[in-house]
C-alpha atoms as a PDB file:
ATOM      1  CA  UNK A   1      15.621  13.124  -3.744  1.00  0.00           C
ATOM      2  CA  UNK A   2      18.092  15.603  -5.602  1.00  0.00           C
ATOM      3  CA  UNK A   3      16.312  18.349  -4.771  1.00  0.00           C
ATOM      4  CA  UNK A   4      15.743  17.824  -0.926  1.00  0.00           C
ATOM      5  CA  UNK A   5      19.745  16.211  -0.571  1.00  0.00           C
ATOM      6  CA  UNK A   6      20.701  19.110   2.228  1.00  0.00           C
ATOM      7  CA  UNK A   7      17.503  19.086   4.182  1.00  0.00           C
ATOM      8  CA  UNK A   8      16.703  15.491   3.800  1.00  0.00           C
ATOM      9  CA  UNK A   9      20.157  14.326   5.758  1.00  0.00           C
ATOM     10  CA  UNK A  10      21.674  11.691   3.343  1.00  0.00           C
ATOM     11  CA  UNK A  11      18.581  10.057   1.610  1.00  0.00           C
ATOM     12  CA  UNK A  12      20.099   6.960  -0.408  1.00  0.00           C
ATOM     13  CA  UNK A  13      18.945   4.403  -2.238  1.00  0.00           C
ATOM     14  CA  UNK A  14      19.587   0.062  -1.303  1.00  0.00           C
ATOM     15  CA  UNK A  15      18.190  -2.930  -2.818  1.00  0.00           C
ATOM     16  CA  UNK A  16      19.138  -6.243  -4.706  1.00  0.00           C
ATOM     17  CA  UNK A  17      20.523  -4.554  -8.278  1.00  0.00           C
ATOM     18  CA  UNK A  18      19.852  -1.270  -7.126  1.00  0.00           C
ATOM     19  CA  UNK A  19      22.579   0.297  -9.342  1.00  0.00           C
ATOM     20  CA  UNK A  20      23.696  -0.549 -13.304  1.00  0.00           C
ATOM     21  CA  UNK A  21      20.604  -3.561 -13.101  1.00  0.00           C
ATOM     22  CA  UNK A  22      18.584  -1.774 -11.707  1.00  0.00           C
ATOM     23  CA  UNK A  23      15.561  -4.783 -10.734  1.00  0.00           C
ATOM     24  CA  UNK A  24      13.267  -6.451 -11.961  1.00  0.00           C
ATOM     25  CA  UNK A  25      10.849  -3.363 -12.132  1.00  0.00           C
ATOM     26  CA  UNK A  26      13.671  -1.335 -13.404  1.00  0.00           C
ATOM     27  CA  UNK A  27      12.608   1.501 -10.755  1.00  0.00           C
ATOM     28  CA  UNK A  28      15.649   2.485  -9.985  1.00  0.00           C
ATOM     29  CA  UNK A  29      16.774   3.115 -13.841  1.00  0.00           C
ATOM     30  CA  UNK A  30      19.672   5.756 -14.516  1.00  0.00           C
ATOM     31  CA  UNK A  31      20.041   6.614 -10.642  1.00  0.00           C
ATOM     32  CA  UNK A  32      23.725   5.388 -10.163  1.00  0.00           C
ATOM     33  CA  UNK A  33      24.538   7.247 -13.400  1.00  0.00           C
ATOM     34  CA  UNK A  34      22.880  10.603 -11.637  1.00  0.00           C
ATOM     35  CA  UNK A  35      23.274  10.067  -8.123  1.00  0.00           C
ATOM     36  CA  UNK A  36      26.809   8.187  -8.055  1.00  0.00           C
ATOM     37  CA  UNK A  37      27.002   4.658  -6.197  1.00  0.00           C
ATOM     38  CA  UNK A  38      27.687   6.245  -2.799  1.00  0.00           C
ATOM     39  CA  UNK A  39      23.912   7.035  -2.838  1.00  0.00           C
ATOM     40  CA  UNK A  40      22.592   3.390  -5.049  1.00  0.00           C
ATOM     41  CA  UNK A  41      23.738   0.623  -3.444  1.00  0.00           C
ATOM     42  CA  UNK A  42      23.595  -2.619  -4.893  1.00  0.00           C
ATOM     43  CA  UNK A  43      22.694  -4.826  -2.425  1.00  0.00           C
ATOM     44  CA  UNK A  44      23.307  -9.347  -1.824  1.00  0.00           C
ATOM     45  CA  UNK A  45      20.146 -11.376  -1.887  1.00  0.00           C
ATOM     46  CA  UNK A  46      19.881 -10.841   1.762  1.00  0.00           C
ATOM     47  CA  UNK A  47      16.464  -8.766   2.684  1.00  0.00           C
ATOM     48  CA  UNK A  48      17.342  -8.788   6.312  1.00  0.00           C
ATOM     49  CA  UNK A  49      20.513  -7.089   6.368  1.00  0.00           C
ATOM     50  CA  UNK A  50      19.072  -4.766   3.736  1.00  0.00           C
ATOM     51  CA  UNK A  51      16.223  -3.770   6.571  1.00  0.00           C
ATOM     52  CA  UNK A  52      18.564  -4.394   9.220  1.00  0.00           C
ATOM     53  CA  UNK A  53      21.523  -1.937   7.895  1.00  0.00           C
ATOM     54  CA  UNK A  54      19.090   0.423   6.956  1.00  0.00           C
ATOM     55  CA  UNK A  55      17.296   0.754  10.598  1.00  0.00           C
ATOM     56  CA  UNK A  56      20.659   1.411  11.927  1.00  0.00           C
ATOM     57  CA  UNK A  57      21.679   4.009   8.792  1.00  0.00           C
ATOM     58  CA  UNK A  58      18.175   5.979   9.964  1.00  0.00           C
ATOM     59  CA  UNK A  59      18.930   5.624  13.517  1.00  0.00           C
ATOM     60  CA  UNK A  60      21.905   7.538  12.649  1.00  0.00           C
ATOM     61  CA  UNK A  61      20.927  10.011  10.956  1.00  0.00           C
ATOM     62  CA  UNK A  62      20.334   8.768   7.053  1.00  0.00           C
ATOM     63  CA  UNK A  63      17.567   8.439   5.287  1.00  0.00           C
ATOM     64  CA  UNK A  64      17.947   5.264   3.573  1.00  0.00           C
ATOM     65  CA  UNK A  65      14.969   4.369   0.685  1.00  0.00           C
ATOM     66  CA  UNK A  66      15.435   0.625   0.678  1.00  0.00           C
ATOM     67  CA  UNK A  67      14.487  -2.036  -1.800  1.00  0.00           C
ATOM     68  CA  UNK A  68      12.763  -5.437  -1.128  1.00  0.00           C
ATOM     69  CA  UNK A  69      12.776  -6.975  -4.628  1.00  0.00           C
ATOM     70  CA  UNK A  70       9.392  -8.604  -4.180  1.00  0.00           C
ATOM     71  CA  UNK A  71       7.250  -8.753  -1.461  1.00  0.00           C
ATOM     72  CA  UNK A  72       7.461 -12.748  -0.949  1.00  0.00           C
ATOM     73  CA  UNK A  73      10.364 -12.253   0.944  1.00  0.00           C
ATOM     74  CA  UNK A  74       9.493  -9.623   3.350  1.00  0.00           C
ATOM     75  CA  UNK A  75       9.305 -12.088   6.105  1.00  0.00           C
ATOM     76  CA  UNK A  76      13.051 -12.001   5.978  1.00  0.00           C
ATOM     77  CA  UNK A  77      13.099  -8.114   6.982  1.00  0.00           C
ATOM     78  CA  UNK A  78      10.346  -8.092   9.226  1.00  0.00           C
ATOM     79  CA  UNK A  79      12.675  -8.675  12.563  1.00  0.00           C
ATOM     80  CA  UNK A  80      14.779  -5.386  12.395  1.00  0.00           C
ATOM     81  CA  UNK A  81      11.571  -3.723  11.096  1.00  0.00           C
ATOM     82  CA  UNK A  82       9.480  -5.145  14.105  1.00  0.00           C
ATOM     83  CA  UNK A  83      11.949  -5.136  16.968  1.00  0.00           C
ATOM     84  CA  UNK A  84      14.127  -1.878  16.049  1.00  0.00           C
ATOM     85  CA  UNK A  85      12.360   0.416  13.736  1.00  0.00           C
ATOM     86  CA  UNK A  86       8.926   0.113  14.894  1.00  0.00           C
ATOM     87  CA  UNK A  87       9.608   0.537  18.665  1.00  0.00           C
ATOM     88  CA  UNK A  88      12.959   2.728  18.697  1.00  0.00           C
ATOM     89  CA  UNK A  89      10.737   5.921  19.346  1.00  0.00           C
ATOM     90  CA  UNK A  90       8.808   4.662  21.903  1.00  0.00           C
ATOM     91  CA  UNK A  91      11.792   3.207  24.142  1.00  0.00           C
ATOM     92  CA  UNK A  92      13.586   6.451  23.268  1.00  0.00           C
ATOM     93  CA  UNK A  93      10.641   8.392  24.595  1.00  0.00           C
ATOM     94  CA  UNK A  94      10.838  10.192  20.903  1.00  0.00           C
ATOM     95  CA  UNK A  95      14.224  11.202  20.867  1.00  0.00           C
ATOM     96  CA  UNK A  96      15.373   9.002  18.148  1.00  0.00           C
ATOM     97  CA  UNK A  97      13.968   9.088  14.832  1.00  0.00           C
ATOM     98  CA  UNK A  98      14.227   6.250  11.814  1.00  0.00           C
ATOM     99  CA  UNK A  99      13.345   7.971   8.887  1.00  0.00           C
ATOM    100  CA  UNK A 100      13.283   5.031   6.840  1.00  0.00           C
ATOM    101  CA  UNK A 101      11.236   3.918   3.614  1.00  0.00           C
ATOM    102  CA  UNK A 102      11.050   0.154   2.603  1.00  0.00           C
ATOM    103  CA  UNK A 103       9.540  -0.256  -0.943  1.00  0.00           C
ATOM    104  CA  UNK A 104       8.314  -3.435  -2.469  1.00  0.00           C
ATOM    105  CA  UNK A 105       6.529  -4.936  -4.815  1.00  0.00           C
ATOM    106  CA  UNK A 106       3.288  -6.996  -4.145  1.00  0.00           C
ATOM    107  CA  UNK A 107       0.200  -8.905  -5.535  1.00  0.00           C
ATOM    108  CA  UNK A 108      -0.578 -11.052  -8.395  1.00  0.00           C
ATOM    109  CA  UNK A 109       2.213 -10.741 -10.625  1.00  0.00           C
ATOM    110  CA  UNK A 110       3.660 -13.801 -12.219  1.00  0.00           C
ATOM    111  CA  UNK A 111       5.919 -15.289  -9.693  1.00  0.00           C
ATOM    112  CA  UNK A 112       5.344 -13.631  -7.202  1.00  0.00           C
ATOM    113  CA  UNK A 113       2.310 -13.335  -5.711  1.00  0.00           C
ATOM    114  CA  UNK A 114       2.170 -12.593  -1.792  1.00  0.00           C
ATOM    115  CA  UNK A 115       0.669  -9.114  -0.539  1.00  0.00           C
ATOM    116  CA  UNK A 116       1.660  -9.299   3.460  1.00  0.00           C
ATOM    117  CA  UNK A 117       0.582  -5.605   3.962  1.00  0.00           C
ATOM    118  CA  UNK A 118      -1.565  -6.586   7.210  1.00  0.00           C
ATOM    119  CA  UNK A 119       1.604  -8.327   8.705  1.00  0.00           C
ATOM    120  CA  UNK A 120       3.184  -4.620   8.896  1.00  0.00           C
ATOM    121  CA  UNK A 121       0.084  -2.541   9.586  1.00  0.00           C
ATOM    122  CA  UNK A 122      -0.249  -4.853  13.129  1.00  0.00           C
ATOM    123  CA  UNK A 123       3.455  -3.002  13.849  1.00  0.00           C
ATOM    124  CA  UNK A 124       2.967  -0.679  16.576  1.00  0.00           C
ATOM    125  CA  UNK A 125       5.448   2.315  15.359  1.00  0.00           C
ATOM    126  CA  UNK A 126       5.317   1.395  11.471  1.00  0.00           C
ATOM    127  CA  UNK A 127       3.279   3.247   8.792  1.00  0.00           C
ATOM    128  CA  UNK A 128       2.084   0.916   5.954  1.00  0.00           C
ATOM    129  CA  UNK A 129       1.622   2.914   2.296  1.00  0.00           C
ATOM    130  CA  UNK A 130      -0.022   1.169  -1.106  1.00  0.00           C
ATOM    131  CA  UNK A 131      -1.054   3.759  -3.910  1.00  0.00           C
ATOM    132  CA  UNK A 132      -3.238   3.110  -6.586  1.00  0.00           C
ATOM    133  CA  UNK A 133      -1.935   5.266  -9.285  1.00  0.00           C
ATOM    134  CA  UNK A 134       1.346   7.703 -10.549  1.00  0.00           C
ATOM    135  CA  UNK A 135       0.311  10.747  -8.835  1.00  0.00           C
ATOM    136  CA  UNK A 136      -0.433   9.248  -5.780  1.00  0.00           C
ATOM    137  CA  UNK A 137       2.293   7.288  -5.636  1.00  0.00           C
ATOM    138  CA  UNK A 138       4.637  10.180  -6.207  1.00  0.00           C
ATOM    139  CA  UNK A 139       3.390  12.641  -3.892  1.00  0.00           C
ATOM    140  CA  UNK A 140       2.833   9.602  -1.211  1.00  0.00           C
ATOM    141  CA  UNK A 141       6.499   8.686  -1.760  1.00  0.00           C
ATOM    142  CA  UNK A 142       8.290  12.068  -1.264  1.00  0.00           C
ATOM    143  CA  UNK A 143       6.002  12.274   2.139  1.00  0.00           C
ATOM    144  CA  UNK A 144       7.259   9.002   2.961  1.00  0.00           C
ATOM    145  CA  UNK A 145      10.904   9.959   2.788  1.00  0.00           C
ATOM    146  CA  UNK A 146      10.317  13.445   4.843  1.00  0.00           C
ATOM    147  CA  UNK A 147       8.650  11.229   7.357  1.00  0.00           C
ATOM    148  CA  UNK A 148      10.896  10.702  10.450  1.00  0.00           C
ATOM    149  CA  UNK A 149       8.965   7.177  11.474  1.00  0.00           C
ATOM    150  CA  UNK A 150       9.662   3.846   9.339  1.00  0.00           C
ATOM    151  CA  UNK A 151       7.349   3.499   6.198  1.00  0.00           C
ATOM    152  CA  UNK A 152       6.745   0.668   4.393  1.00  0.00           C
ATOM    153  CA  UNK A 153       5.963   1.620   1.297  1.00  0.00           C
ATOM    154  CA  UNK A 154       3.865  -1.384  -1.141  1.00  0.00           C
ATOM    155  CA  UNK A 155       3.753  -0.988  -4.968  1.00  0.00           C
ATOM    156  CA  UNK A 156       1.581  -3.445  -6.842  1.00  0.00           C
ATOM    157  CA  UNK A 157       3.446  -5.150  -9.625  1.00  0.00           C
ATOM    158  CA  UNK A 158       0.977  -4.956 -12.109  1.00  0.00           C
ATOM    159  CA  UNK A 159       0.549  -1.312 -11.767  1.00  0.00           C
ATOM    160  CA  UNK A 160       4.066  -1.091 -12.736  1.00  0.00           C
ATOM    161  CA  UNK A 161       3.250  -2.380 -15.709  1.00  0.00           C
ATOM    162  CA  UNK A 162      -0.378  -0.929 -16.784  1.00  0.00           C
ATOM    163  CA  UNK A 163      -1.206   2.095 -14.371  1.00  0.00           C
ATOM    164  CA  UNK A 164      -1.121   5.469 -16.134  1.00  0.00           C
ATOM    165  CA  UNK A 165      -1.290   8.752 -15.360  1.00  0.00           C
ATOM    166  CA  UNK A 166      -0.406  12.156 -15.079  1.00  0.00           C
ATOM    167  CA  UNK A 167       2.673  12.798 -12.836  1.00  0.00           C
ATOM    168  CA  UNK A 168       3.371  16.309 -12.433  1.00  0.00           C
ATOM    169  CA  UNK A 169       7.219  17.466 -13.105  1.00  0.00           C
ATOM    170  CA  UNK A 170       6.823  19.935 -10.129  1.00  0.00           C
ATOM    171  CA  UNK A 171       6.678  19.477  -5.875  1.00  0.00           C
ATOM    172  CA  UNK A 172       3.919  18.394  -4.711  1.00  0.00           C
ATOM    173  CA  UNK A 173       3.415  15.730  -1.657  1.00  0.00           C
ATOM    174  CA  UNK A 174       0.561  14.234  -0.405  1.00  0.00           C
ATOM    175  CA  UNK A 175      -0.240  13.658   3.570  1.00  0.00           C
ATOM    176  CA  UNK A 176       0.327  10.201   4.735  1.00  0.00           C
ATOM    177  CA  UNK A 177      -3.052   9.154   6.601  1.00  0.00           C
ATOM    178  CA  UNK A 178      -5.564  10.698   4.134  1.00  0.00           C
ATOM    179  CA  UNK A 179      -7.511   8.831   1.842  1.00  0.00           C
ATOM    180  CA  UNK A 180      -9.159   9.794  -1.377  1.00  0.00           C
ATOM    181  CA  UNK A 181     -12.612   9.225  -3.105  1.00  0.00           C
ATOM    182  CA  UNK A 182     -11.783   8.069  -6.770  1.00  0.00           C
ATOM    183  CA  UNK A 183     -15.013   8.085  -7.872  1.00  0.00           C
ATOM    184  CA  UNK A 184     -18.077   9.814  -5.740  1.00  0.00           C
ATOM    185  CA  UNK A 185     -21.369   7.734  -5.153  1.00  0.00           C
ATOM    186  CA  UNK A 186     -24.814   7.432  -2.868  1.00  0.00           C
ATOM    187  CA  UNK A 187     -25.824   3.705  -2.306  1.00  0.00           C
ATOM    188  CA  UNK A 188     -22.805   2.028  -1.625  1.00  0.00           C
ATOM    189  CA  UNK A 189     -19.163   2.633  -0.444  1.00  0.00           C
ATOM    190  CA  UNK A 190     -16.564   0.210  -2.097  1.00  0.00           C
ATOM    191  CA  UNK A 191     -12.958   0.420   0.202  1.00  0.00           C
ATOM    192  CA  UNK A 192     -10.330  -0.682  -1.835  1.00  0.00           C
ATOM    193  CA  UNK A 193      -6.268   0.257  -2.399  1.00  0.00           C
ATOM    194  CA  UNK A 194      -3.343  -0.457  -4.981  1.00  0.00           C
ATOM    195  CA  UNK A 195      -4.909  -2.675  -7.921  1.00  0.00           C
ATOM    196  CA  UNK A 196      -8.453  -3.295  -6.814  1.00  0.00           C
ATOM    197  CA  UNK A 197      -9.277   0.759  -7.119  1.00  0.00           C
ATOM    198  CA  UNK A 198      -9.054   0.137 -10.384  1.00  0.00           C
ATOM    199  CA  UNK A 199     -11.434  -3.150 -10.420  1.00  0.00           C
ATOM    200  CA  UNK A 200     -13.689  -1.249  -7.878  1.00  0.00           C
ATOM    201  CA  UNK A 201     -13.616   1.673 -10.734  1.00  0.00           C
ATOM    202  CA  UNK A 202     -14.410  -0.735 -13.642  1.00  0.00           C
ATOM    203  CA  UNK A 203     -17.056  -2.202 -10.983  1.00  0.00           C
ATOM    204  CA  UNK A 204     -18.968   1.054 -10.276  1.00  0.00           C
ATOM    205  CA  UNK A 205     -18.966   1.894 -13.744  1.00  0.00           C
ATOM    206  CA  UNK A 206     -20.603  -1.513 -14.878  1.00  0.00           C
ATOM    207  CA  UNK A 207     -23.246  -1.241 -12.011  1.00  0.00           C
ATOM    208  CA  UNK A 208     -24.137   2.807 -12.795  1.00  0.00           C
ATOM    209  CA  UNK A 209     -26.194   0.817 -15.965  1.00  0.00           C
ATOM    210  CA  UNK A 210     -28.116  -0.710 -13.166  1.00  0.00           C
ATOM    211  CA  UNK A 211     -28.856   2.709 -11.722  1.00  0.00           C
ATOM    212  CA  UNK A 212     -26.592   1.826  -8.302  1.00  0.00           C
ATOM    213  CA  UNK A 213     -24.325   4.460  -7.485  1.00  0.00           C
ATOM    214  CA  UNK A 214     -20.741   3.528  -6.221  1.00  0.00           C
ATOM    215  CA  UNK A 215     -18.376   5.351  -4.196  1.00  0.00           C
ATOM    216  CA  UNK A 216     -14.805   4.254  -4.367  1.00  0.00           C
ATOM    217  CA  UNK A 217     -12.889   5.146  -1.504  1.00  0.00           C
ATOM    218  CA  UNK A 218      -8.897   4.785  -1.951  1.00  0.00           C
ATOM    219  CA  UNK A 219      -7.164   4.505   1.498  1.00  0.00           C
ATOM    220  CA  UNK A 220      -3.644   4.976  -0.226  1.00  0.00           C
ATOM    221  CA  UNK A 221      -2.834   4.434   3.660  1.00  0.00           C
ATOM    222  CA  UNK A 222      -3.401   1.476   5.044  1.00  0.00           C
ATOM    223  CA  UNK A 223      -1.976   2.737   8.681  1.00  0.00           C
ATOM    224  CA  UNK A 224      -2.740   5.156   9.910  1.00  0.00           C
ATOM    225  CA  UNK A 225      -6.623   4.222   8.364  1.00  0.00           C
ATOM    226  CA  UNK A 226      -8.030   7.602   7.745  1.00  0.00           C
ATOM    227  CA  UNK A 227     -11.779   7.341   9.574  1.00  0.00           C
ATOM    228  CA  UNK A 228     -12.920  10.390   9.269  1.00  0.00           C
ATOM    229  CA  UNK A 229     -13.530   9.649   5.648  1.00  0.00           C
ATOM    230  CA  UNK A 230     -13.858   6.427   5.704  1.00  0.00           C
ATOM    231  CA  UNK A 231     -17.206   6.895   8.302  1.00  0.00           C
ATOM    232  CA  UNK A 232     -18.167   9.677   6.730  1.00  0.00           C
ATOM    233  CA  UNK A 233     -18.878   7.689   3.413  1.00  0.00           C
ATOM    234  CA  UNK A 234     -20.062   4.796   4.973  1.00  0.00           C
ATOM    235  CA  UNK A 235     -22.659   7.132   6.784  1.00  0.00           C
ATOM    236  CA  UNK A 236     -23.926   8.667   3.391  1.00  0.00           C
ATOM    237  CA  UNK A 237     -24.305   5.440   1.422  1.00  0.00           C
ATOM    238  CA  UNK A 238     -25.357   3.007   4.053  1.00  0.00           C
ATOM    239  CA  UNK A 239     -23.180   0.249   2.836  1.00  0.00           C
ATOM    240  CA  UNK A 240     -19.870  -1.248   3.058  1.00  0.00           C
ATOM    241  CA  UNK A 241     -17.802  -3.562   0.940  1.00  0.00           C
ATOM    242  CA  UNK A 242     -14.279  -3.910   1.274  1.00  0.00           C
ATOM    243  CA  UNK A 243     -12.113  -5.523  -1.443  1.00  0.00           C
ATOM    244  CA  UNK A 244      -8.307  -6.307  -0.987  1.00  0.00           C
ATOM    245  CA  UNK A 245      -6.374  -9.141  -3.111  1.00  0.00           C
ATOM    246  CA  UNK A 246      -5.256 -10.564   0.095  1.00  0.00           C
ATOM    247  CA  UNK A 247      -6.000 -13.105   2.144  1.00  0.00           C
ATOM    248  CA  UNK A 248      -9.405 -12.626   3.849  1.00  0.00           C
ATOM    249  CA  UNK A 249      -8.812 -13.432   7.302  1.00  0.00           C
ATOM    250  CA  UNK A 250      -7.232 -10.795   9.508  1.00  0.00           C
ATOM    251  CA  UNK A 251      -7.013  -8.343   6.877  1.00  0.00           C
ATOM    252  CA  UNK A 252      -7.269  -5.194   6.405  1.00  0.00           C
ATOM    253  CA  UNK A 253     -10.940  -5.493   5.500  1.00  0.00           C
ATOM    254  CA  UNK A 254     -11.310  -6.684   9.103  1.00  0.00           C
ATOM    255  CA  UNK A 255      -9.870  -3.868  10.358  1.00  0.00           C
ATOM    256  CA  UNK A 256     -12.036  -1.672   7.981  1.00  0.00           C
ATOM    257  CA  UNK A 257     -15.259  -4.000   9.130  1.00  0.00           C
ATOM    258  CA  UNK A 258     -14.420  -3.469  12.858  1.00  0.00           C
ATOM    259  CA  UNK A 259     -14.007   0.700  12.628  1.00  0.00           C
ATOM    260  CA  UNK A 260     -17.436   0.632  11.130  1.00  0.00           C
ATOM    261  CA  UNK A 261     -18.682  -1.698  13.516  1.00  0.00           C
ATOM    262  CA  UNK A 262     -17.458  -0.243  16.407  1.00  0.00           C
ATOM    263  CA  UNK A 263     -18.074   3.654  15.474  1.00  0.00           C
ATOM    264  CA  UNK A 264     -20.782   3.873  12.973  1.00  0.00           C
ATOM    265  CA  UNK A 265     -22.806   0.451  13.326  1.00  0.00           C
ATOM    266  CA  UNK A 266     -26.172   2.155  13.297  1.00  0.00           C
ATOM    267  CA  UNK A 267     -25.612   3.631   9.986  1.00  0.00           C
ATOM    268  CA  UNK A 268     -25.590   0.654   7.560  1.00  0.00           C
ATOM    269  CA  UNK A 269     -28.665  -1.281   6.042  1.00  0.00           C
ATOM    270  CA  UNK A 270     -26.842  -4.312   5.163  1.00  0.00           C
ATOM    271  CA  UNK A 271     -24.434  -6.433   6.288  1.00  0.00           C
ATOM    272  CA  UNK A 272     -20.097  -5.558   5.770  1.00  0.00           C
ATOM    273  CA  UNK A 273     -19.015  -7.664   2.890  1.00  0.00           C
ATOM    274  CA  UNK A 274     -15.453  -8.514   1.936  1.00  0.00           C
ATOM    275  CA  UNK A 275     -14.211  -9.117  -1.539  1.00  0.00           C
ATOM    276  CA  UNK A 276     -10.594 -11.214  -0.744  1.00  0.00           C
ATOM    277  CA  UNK A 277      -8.315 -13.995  -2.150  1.00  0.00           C
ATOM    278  CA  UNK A 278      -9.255 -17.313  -0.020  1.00  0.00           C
ATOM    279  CA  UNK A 279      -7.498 -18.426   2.429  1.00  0.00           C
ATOM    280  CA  UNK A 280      -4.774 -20.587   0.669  1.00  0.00           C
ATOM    281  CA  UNK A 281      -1.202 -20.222  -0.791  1.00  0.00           C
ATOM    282  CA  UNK A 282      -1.780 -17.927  -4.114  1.00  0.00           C
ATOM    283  CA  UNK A 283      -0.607 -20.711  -6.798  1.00  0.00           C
ATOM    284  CA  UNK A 284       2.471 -19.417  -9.013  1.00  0.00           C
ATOM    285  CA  UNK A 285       0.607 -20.715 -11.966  1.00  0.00           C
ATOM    286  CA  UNK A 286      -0.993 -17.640 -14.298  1.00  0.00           C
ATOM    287  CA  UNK A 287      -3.938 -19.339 -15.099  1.00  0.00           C
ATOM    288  CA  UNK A 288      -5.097 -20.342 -11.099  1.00  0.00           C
ATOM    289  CA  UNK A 289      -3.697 -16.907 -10.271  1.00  0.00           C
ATOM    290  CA  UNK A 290      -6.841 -15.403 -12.715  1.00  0.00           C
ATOM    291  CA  UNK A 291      -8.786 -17.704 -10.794  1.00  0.00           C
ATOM    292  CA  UNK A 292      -8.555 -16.845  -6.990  1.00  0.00           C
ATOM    293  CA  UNK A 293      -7.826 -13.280  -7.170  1.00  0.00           C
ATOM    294  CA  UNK A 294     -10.980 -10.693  -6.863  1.00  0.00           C
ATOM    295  CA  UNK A 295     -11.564  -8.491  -9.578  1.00  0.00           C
ATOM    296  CA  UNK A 296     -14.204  -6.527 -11.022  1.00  0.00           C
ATOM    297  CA  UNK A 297     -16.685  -9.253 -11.153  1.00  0.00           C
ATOM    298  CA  UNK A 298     -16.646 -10.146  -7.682  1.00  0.00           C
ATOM    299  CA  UNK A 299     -17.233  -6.634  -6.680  1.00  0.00           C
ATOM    300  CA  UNK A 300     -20.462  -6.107  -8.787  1.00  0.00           C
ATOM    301  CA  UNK A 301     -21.624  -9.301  -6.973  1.00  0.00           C
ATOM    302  CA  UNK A 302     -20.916  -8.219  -4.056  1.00  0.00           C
ATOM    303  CA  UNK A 303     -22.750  -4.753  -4.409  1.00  0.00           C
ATOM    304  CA  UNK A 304     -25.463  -6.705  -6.016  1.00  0.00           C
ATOM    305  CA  UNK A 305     -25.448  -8.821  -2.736  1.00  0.00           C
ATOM    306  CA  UNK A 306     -25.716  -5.518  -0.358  1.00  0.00           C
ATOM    307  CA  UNK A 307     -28.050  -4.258  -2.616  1.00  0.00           C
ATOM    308  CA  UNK A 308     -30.801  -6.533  -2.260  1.00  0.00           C
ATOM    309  CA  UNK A 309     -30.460  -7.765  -5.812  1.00  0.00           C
ATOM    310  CA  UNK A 310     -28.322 -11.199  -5.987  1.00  0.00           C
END
């Protein structure tokens, strides 16, 4: 942010402990000391006014980065984010802009376990970002920020604590809306984003002893969906699987299912398959967690499936 503070109008930074505690993911660490507490703001326990205020701060002309501690509690910011930063464009006929990011951390972590990142792609107006690794998420970030629409901007929790990576000390961004192939293949295309790139990587490894070639395709944006890649794969491998830890229906392997369906149908040779949590509350206990979340394993069956050889 220091480096873009003219140009980028006022960013600042909000969220529960946003200042001296800075979190539960510590993400925020040594930015009140840096920035000063007019720009980290320690925010109540109260995610709507934290979205709320921050709609309004954008609408006027700030570019707030604001901080829902976890993601189980982004139902509580989803009204301003739904009925004031998603449509204030629109009813403005573009003349007002809300330049706003809302981070927060998601997925199997612990406590907290809910990933509601199809709730805010169905927002007409909103665009929904989830990286997969340190690079991406930096260069996705500082897009995010520059972007004059809302952004919600997902960070699984246990890539906080395990993803690694090179992160480059100098500017570089990269385009919201593009998605990147992590690992290049020709039998089957594996869609994936945030933690499950990683089991869809350990998957396409495992299954290159069987002589199947995997290509992992990282959306890093879930809206907009980038389908020019997306089909493009799909059309050289002739397969689809699409693996999310979240719930299965009306996900965003749905939405992936239904592009393919709809635009590039004649291509595959077997049947879209979805890797997903089931359709139940994720249980805070560790143990059931290990249980009910998709991983690696469930991938290589899947492929296995798709492949004619379950």
């Amino acid at each position: 942010m220091k480096d873009d503070e003219e140009s980028q109008g006022g960013a600042y930074v909000i969220g529960l402990d946003a200042g001296i505690r800075p979190g539960v993911s510590k993400v925020t660490t040594g930015f009140e000391e840096e920035f000063g507490s007019d720009r980290v703001i320690s925010a109540p326990i109260a995610e709507g006014i934290i979205a709320g205020s921050s709609v309004g701060a954008a609408l006027m002309g700030m570019r707030p980065v604001a901080e829902i501690l976890v993601g189980d509690f982004m139902s509580a910011a989803m009204e301003p984010m739904f009925t004031d930063a998603g449509r204030a464009r629109y009813v403005s006929n573009g003349e007002a802009k809300v330049p706003l990011v809302l981070r927060t951390r998601v997925g199997g972590v612990g406590q907290y376990v809910a990933s509601p990142e199809a709730w805010f792609v169905h927002m007409p107006g909103v665009k929904v970002v989830m990286p997969s690794t340190p690079y991406d998420a930096k260069g996705l970030l500082k897009s995010s920020i520059r972007d004059d629409n809302p952004v919600i901007f997902f960070e699984h929790g246990s890539l906080h604590q395990d993803a690694k990576g090179p992160v480059p000390e100098e500017e570089y961004t990269i385009p919201l809306g593009v998605a990147d192939i992590k690992h290049a293949g020709s039998d089957v295309t594996v869609v994936a984003f945030a933690k499950m790139v990683h089991e869809a990587l350990d998957a396409a490894a495992e299954l290159a002893k069987e002589s199947i070639s995997v290509e992992v395709l990282d959306l890093r944006s879930l809206y907009p969906i980038d389908k020019t890649m997306l089909l493009n794969s799909v059309k050289k491998t002739g397969r689809l699987i699409v693996a999310h830890q979240a719930w299965k229906t009306c996900g965003i392997g749905a939405e992936i299912s239904a592009i393919v369906a709809e635009e590039a149908l004649s291509a595959l040779k077997a049947p879209v398959v979805r890797v997903t949590s089931p359709d139940a509350p994720i249980p805070y206990n560790y143990p059931l967690q290990k249980l009910v979340m998709p991983g690696k394993d469930d991938i290589v069956s899947a492929v296995r499936k798709v492949m004619g050889r379950a």
